[in-house]
N, C-alpha and C. Protein backbone atom coordinates (compact mmCIF):
# COMPACT_ATOMS: atom_id res chain seq x y z
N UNK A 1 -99.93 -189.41 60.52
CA UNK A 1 -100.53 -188.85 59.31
C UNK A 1 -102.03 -188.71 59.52
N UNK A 2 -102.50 -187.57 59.10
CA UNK A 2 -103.99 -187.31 59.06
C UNK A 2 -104.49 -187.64 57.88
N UNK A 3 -105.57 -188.67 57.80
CA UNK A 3 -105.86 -188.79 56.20
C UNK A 3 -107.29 -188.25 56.15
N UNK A 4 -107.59 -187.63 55.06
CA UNK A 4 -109.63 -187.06 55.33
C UNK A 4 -110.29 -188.02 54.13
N UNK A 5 -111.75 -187.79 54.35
CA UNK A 5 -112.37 -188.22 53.46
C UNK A 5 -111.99 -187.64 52.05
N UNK A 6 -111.49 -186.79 51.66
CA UNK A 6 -110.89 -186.50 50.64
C UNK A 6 -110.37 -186.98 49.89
N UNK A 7 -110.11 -187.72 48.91
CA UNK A 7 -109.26 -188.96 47.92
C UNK A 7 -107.89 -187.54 47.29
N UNK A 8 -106.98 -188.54 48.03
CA UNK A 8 -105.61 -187.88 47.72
C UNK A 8 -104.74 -186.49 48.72
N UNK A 9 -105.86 -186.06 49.57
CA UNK A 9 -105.12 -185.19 50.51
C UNK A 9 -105.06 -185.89 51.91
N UNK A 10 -104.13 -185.48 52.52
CA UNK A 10 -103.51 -186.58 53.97
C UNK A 10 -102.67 -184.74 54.47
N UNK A 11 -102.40 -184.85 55.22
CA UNK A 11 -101.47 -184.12 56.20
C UNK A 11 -100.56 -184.92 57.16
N UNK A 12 -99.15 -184.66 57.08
CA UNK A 12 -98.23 -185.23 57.63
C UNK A 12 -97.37 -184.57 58.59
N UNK A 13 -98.30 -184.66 59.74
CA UNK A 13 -97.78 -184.11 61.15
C UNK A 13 -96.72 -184.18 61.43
N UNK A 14 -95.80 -183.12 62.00
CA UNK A 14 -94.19 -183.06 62.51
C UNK A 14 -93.60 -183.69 61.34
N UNK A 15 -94.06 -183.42 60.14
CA UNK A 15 -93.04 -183.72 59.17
C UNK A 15 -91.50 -183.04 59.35
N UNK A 16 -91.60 -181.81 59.88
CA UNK A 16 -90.48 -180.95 60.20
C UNK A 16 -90.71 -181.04 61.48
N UNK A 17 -89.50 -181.04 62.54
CA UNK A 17 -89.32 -180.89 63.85
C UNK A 17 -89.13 -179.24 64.07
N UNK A 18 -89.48 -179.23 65.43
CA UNK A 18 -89.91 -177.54 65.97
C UNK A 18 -88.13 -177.13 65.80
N UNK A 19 -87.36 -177.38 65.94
CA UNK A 19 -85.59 -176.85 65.92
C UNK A 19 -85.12 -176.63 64.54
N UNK A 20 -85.67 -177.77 63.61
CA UNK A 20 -85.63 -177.41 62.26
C UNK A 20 -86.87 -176.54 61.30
N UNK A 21 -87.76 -176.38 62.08
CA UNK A 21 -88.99 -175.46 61.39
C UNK A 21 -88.29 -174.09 61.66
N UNK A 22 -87.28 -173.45 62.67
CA UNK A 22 -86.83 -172.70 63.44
C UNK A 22 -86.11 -172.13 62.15
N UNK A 23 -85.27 -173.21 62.13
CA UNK A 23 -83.96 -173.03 61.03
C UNK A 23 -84.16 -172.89 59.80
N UNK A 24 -85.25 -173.21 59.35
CA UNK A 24 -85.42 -173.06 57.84
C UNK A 24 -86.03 -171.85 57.70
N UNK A 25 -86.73 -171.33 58.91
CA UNK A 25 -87.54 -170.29 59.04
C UNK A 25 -86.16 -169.23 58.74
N UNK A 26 -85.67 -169.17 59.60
CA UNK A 26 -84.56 -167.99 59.50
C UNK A 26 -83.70 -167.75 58.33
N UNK A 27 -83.57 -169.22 57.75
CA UNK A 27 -82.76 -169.25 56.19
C UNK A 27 -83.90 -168.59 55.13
N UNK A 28 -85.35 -168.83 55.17
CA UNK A 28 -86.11 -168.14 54.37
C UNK A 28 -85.82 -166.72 54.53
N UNK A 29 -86.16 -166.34 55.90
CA UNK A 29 -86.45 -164.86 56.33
C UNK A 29 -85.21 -163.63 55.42
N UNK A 30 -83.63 -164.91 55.52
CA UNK A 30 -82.86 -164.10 55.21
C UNK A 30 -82.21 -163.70 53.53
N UNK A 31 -83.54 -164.68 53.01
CA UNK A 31 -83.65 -164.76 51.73
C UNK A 31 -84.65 -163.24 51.20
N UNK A 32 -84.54 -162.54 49.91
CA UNK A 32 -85.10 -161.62 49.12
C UNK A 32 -86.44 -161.93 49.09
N UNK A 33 -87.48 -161.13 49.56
CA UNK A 33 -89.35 -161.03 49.49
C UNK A 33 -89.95 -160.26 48.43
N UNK A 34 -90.80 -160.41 47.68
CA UNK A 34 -91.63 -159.54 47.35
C UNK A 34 -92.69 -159.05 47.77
N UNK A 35 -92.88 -157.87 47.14
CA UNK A 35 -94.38 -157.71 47.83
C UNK A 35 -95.02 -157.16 46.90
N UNK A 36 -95.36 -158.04 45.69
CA UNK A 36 -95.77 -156.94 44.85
C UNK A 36 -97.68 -158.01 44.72
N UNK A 37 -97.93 -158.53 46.01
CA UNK A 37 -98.95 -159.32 45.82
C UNK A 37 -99.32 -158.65 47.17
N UNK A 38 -101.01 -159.22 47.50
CA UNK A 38 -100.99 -158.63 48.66
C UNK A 38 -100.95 -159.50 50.02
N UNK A 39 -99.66 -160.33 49.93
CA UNK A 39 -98.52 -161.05 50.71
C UNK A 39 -97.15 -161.06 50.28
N UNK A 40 -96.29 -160.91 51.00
CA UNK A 40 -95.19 -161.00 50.75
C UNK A 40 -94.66 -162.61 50.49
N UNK A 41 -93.72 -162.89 49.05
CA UNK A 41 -93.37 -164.47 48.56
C UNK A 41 -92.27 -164.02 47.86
N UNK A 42 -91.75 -165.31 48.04
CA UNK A 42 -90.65 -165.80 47.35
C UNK A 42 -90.82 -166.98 46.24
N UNK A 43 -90.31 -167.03 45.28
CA UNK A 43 -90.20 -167.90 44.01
C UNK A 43 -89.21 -168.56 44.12
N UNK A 44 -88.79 -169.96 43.40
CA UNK A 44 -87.52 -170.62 43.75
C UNK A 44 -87.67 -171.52 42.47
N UNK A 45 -86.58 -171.28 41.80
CA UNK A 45 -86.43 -172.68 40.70
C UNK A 45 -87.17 -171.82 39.52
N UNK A 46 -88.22 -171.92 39.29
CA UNK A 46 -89.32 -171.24 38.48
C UNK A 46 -90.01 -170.37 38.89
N UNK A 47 -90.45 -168.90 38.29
CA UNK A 47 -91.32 -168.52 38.93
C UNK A 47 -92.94 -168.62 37.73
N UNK A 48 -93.59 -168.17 38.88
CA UNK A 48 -94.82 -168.67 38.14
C UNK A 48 -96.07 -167.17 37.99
N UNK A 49 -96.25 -167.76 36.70
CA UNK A 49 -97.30 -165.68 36.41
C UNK A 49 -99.07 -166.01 36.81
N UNK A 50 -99.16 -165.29 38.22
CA UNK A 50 -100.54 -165.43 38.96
C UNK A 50 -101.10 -164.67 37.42
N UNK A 51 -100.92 -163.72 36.94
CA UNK A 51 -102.25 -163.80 36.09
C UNK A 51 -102.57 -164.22 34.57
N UNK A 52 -101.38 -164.81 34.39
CA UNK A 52 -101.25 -165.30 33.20
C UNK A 52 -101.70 -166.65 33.35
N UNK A 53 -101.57 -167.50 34.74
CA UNK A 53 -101.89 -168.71 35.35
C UNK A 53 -101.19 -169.69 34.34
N UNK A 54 -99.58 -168.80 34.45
CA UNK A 54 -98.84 -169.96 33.32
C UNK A 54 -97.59 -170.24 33.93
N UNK A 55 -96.43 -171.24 33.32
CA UNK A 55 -95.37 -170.91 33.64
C UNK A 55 -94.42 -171.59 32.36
N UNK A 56 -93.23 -171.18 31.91
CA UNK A 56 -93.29 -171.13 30.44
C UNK A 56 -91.38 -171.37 30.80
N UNK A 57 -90.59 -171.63 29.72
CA UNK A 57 -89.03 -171.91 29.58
C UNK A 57 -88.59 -170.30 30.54
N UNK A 58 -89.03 -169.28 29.92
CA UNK A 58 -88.89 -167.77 30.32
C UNK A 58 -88.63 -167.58 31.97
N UNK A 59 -89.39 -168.10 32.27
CA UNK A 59 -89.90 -168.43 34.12
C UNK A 59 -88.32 -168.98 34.68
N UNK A 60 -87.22 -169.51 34.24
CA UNK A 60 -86.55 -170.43 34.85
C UNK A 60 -85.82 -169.35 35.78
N UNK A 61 -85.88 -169.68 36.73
CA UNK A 61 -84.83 -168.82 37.99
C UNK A 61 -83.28 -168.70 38.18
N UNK A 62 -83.15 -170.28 37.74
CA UNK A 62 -82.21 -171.15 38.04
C UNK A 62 -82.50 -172.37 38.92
N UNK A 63 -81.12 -172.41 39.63
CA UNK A 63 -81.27 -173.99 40.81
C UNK A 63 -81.90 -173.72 41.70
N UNK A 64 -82.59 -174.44 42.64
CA UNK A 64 -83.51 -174.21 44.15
C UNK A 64 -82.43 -173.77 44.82
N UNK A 65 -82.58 -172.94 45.90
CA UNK A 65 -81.00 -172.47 46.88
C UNK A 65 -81.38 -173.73 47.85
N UNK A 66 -80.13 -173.99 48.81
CA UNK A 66 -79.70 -175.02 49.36
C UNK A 66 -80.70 -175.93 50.14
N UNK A 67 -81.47 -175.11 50.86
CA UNK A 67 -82.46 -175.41 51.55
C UNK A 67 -83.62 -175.93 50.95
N UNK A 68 -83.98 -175.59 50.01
CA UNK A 68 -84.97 -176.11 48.99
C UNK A 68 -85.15 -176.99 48.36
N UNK A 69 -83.45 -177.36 47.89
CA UNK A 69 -82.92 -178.32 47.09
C UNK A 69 -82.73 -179.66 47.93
N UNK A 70 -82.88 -179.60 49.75
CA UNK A 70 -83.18 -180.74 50.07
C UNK A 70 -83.83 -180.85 50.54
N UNK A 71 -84.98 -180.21 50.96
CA UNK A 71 -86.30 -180.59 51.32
C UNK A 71 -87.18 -181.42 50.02
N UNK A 72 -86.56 -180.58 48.84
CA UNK A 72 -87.14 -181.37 47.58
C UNK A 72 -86.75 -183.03 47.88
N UNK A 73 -85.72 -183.30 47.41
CA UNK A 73 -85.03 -184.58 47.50
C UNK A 73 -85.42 -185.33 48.60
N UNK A 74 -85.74 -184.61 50.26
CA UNK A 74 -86.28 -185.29 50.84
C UNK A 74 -87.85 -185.90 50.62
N UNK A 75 -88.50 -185.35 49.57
CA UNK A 75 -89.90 -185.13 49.44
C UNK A 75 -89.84 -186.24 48.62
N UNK A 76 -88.99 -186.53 47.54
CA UNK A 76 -88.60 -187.57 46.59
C UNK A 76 -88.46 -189.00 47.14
N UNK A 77 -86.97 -188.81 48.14
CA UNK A 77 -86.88 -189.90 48.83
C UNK A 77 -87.98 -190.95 49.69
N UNK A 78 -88.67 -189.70 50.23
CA UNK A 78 -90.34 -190.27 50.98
C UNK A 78 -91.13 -190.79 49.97
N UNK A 79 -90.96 -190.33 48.78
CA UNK A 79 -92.09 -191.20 47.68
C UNK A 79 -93.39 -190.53 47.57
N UNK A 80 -93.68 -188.70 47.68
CA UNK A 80 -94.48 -188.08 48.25
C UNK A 80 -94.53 -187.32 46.83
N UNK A 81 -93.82 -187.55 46.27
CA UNK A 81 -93.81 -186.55 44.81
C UNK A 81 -92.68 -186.93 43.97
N UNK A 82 -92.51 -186.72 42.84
CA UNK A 82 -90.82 -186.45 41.73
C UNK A 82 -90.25 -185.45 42.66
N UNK A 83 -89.15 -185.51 42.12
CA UNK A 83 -88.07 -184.40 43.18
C UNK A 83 -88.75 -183.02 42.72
N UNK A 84 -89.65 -181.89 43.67
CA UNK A 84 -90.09 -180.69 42.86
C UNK A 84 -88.97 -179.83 42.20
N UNK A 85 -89.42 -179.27 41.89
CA UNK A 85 -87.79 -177.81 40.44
C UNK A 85 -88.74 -176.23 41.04
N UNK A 86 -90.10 -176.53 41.95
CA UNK A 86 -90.65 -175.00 41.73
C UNK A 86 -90.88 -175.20 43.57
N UNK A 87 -90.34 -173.86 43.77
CA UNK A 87 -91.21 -173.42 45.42
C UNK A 87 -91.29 -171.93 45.75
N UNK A 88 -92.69 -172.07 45.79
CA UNK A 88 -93.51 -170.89 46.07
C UNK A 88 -93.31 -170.64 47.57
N UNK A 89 -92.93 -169.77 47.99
CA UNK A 89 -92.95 -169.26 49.45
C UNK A 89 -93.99 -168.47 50.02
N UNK A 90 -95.16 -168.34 50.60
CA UNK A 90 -95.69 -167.29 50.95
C UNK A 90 -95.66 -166.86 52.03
N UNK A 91 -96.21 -165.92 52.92
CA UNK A 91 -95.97 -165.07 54.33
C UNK A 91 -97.08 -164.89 54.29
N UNK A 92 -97.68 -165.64 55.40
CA UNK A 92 -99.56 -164.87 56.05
C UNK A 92 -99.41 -164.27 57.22
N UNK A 93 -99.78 -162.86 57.49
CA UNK A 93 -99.66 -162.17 58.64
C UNK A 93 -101.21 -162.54 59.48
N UNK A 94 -102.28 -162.24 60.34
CA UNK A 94 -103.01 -162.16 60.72
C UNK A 94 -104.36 -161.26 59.86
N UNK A 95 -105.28 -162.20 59.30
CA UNK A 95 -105.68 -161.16 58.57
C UNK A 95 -105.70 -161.49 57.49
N UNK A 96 -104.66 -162.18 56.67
CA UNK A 96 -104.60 -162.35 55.39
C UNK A 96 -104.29 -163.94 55.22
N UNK A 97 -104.80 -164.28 53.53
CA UNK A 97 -105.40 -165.17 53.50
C UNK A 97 -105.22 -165.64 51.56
N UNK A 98 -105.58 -166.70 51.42
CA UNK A 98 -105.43 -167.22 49.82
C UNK A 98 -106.71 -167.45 49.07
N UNK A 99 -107.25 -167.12 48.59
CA UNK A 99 -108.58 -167.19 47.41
C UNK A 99 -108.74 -168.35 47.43
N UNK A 100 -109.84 -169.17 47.05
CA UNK A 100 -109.71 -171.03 47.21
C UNK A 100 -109.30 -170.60 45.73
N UNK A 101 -108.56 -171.90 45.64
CA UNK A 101 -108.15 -172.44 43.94
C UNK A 101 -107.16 -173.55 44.11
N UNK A 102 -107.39 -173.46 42.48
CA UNK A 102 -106.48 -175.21 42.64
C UNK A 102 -105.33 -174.77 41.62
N UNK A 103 -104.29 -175.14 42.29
CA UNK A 103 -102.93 -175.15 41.51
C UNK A 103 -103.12 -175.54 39.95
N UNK A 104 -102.54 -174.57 39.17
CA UNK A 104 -102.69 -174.42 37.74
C UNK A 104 -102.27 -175.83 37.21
N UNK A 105 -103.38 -176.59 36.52
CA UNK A 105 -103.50 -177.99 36.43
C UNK A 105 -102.52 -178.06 34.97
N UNK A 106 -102.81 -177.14 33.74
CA UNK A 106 -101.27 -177.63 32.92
C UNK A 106 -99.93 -177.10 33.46
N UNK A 107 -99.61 -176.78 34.36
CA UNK A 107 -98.67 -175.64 34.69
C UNK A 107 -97.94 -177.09 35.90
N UNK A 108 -98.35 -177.69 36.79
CA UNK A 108 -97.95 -178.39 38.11
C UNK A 108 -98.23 -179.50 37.48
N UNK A 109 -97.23 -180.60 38.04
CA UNK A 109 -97.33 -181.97 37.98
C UNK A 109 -98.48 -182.30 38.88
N UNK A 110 -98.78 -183.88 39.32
CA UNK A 110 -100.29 -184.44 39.68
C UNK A 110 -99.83 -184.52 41.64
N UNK A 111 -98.72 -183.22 42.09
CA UNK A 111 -98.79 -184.05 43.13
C UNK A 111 -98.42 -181.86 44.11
N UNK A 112 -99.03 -181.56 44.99
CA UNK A 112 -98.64 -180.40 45.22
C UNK A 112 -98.40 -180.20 46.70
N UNK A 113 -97.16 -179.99 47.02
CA UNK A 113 -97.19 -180.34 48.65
C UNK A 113 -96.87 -178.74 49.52
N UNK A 114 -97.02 -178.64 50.73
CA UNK A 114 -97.07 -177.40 51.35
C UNK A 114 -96.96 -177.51 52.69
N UNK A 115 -95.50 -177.29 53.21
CA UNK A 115 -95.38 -177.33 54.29
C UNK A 115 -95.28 -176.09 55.28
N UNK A 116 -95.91 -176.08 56.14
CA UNK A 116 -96.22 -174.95 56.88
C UNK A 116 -94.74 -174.58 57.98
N UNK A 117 -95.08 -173.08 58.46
CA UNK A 117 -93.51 -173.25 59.46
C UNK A 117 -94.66 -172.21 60.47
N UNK A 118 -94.19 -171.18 61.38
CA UNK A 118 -94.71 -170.47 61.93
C UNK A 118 -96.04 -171.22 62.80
N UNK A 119 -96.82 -170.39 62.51
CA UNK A 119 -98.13 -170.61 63.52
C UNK A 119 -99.03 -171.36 62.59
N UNK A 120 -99.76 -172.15 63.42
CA UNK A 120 -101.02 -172.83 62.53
C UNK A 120 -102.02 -172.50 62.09
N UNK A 121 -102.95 -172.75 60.99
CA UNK A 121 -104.16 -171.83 60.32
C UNK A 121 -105.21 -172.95 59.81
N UNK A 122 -106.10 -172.91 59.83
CA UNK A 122 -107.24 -174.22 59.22
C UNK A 122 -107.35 -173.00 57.53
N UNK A 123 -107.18 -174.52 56.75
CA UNK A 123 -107.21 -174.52 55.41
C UNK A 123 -108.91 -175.06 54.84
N UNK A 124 -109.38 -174.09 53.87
CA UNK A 124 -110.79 -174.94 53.73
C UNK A 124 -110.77 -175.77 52.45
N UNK A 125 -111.23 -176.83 51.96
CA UNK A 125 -111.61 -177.30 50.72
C UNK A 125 -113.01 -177.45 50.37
N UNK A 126 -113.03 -177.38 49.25
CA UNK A 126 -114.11 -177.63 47.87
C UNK A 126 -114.76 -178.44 47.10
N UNK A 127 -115.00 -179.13 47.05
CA UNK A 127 -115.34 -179.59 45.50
C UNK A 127 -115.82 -179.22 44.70
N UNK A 128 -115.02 -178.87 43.69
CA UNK A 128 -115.96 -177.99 42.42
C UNK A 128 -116.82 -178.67 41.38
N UNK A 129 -116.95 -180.45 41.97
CA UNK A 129 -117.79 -181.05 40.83
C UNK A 129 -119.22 -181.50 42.05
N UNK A 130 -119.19 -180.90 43.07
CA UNK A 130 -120.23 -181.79 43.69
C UNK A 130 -121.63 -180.69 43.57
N UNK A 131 -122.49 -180.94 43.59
CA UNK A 131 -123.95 -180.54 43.37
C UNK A 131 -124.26 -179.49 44.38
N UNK A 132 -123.84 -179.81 45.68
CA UNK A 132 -124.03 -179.20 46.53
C UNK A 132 -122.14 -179.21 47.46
N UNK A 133 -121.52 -178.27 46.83
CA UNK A 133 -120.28 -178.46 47.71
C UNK A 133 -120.44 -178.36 49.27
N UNK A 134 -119.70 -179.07 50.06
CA UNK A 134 -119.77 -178.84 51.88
C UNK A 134 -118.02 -178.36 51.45
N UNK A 135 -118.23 -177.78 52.66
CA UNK A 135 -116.38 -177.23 52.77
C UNK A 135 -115.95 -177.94 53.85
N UNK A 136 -114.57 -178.23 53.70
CA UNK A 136 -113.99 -179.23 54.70
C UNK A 136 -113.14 -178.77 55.21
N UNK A 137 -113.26 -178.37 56.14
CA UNK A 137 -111.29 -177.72 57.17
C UNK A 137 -110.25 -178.45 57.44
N UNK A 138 -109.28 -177.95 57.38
CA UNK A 138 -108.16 -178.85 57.89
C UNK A 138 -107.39 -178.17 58.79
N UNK A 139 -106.57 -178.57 59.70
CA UNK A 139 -105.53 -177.41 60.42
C UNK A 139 -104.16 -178.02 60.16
N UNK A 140 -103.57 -177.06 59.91
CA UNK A 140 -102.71 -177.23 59.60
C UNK A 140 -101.55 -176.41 60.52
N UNK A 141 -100.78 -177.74 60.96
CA UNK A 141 -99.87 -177.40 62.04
C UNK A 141 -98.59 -176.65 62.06
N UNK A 142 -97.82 -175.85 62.54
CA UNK A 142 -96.34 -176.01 61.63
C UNK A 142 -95.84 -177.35 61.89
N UNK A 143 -94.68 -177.33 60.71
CA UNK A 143 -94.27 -178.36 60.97
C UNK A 143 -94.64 -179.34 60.13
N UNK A 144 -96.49 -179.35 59.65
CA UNK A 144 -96.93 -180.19 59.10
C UNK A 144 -96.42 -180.25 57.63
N UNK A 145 -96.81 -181.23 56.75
CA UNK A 145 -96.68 -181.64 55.27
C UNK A 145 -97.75 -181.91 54.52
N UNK A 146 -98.64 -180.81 54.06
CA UNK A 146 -99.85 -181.22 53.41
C UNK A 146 -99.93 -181.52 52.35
N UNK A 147 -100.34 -182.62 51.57
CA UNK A 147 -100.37 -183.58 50.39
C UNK A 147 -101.43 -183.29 49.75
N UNK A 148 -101.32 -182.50 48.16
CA UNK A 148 -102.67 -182.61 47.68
C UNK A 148 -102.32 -183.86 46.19
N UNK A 149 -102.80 -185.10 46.21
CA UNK A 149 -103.03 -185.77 45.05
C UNK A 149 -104.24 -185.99 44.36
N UNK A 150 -104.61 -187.30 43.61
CA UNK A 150 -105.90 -187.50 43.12
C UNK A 150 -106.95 -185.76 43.14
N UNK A 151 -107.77 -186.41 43.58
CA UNK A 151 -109.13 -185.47 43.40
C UNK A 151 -109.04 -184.31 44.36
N UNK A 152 -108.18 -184.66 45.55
CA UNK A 152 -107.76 -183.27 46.37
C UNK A 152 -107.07 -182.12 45.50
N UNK A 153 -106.25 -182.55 45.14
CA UNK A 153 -105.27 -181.78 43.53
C UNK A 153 -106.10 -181.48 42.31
N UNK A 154 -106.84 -182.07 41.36
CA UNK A 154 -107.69 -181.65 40.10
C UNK A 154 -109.36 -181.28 40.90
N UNK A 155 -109.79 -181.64 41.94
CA UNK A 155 -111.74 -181.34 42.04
C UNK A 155 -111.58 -180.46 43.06
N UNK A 156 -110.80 -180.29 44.06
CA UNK A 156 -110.85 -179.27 45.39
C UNK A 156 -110.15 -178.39 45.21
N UNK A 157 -110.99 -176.81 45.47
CA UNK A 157 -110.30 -176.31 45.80
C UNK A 157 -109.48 -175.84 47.27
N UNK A 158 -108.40 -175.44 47.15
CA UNK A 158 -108.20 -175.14 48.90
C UNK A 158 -108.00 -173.39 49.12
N UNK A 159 -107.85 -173.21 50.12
CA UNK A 159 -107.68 -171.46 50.68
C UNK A 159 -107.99 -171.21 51.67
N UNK A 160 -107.45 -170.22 52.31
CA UNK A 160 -107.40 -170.08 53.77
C UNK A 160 -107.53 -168.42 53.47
N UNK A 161 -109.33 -168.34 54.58
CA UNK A 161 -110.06 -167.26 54.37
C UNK A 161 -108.92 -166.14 55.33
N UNK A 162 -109.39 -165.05 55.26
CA UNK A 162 -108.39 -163.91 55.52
C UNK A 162 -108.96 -163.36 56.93
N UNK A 163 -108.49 -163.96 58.03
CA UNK A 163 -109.15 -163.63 59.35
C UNK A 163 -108.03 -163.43 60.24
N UNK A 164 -108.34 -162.97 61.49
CA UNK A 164 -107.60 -162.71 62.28
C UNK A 164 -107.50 -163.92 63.58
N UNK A 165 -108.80 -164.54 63.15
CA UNK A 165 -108.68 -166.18 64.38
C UNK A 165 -109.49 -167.21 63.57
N UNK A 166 -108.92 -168.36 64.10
CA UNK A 166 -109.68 -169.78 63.58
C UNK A 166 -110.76 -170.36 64.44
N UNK A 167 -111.36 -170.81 64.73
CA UNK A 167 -112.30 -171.50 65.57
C UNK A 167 -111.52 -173.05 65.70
N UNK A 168 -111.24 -173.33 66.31
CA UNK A 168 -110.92 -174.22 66.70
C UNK A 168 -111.35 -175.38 68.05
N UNK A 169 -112.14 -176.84 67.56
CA UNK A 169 -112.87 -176.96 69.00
C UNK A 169 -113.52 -176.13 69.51
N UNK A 170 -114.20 -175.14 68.77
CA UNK A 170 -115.00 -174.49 69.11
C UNK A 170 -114.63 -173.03 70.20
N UNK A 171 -112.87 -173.38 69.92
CA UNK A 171 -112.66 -171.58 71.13
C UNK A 171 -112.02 -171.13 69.64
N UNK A 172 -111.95 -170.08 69.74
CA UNK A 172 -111.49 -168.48 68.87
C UNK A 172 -109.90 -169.03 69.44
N UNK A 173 -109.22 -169.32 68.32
CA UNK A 173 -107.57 -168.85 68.07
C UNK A 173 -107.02 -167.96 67.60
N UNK A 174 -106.22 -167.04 68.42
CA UNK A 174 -105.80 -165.79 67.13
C UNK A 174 -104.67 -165.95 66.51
N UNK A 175 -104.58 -165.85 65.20
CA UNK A 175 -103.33 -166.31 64.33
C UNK A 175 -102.48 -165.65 64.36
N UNK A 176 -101.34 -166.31 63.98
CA UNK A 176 -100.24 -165.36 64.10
C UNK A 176 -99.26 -165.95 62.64
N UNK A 177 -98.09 -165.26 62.63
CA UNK A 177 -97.21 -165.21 61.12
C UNK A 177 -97.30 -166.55 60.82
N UNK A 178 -97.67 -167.09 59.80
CA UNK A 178 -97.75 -168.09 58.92
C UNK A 178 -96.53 -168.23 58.06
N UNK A 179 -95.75 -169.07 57.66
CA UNK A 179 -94.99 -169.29 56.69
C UNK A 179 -95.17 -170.37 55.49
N UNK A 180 -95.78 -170.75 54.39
CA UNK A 180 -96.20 -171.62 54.00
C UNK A 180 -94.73 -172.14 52.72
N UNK A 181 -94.31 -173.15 52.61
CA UNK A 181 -93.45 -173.50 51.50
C UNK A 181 -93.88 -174.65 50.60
N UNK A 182 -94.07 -174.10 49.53
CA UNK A 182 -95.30 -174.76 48.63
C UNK A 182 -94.15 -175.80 47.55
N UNK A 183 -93.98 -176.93 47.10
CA UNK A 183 -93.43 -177.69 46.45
C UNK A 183 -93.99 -178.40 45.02
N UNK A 184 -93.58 -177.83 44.17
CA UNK A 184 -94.68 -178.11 42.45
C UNK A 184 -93.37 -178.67 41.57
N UNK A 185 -93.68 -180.04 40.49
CA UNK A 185 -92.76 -180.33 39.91
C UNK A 185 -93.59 -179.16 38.20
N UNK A 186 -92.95 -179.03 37.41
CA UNK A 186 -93.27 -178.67 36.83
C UNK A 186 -93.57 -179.24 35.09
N UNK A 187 -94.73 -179.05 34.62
CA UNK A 187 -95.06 -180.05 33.44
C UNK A 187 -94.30 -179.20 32.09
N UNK A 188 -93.73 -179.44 31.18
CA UNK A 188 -93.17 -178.82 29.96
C UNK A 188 -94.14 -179.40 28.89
C-alpha cells in the first residue's frame, strides 16, 4: 500500500492481478458505452447527472451486473468502504483527461474508491482549503485501488490533466487506454 501525506488517500497496489485486470477488462468492454461526454462511460446501479451534480430515487438502474456486484462485496469484505450500489466506468484514451473535482459530497457516501485497469496515468490533487495549494501526483498503476477518505474525499480535489505522456522519474511516458472503475455508496 502507498500511503501520502494526504489524510485519507492510500493507493493499493496489485489490488487486482494482471490475469484478472485482463478479465474484467473484457467483461466491461463487452458491456453498452456512452459517449455522450467527452469520454466514453458506463453507469452501474445508479446513474448520476454531471450537471445537475445530483443523484435522486429517478437515477436507479437497477442491480450492479455480476462483475460489479463482487468487486463491491469484495471492497466491503476488505473494510475499504459499505458494500458500494453506484459504479461509474470511464475510458481515457491518450489525450484525455478529468477536470480536478471532488465527488459530489451530498450525492456519495464518506468513502470513494477507483480502480484502474489498462495503462497507468499520474492523478493530481488539491487542496481547496490551503492558502497556497501545492499539487500532489500520484501514479496510478493498473491494477491499483485508490482510496479517497477523510480530507482526501471532502478538501482535495483530484484529476488527471488531458495529455498524451506523464513525466515520470523524470522520462516522458506515453499513455495509453486507461480504464478507470469508480465505486460510490450512495447517501438518500
Amino acid at each position: 500500500m502507498i500511503s501520502t501525506q494526504i489524510e485519507g488517500l492510500s493507493v493499493l497496489e496489485r489490488w487486482l492481478d494482471e490475469a484478472s485486470s485482463r478479465s474484467l477488462l473484457s467483461e466491461i468492454d463487452a458491456m453498452p458505452w456512452r459517449d455522450d461526454l467527452a469520454r466514453r462511460v458506463q453507469h452501474h446501479g445508479w446513474r448520476y447527472d454531471y450537471k445537475a451534480r445530483s443523484v435522486d430515487a429517478s437515477m436507479k438502474l437497477g442491480p450492479l451486473p455480476s462483475w460489479a456486484k463482487a468487486l463491491s462485496e469484495r471492497v466491503a469484505r476488505a473494510g475499504l468502504s459499505a458494500e458500494p450500489e453506484q459504479v461509474i466506468v470511464n475510458e481515457y484514451l491518450p489525450g484525455q483527461g478529468i477536470s480536478a473535482h471532488i465527488d459530489c459530497l451530498p450525492c456519495f457516501g464518506p468513502v470513494v474508491l477507483s480502480l484502474s485497469l489498462g495503462a497507468a496515468c499520474t492523478m493530481d490533487l488539491r487542496d481547496t482549503e490551503a492558502a497556497s495549494p501545492q499539487t500532489h501526483s500520484v501514479r496510478l498503476e493498473p491494477g491499483s485501488m485508490l482510496v479517497l477518505a477523510g480530507a482526501a474525499r471532502t478538501r482535495f480535489t483530484h484529476g488527471i490533466a488531458a495529455r498524451k505522456t506523464d513525466v515520470v522519474d523524470g522520462v516522458r511516458v506515453p499513455r495509453a487506454r486507461r480504464v478507470s472503475v469508480t465505486f460510490r455508496t450512495i447517501l438518500r
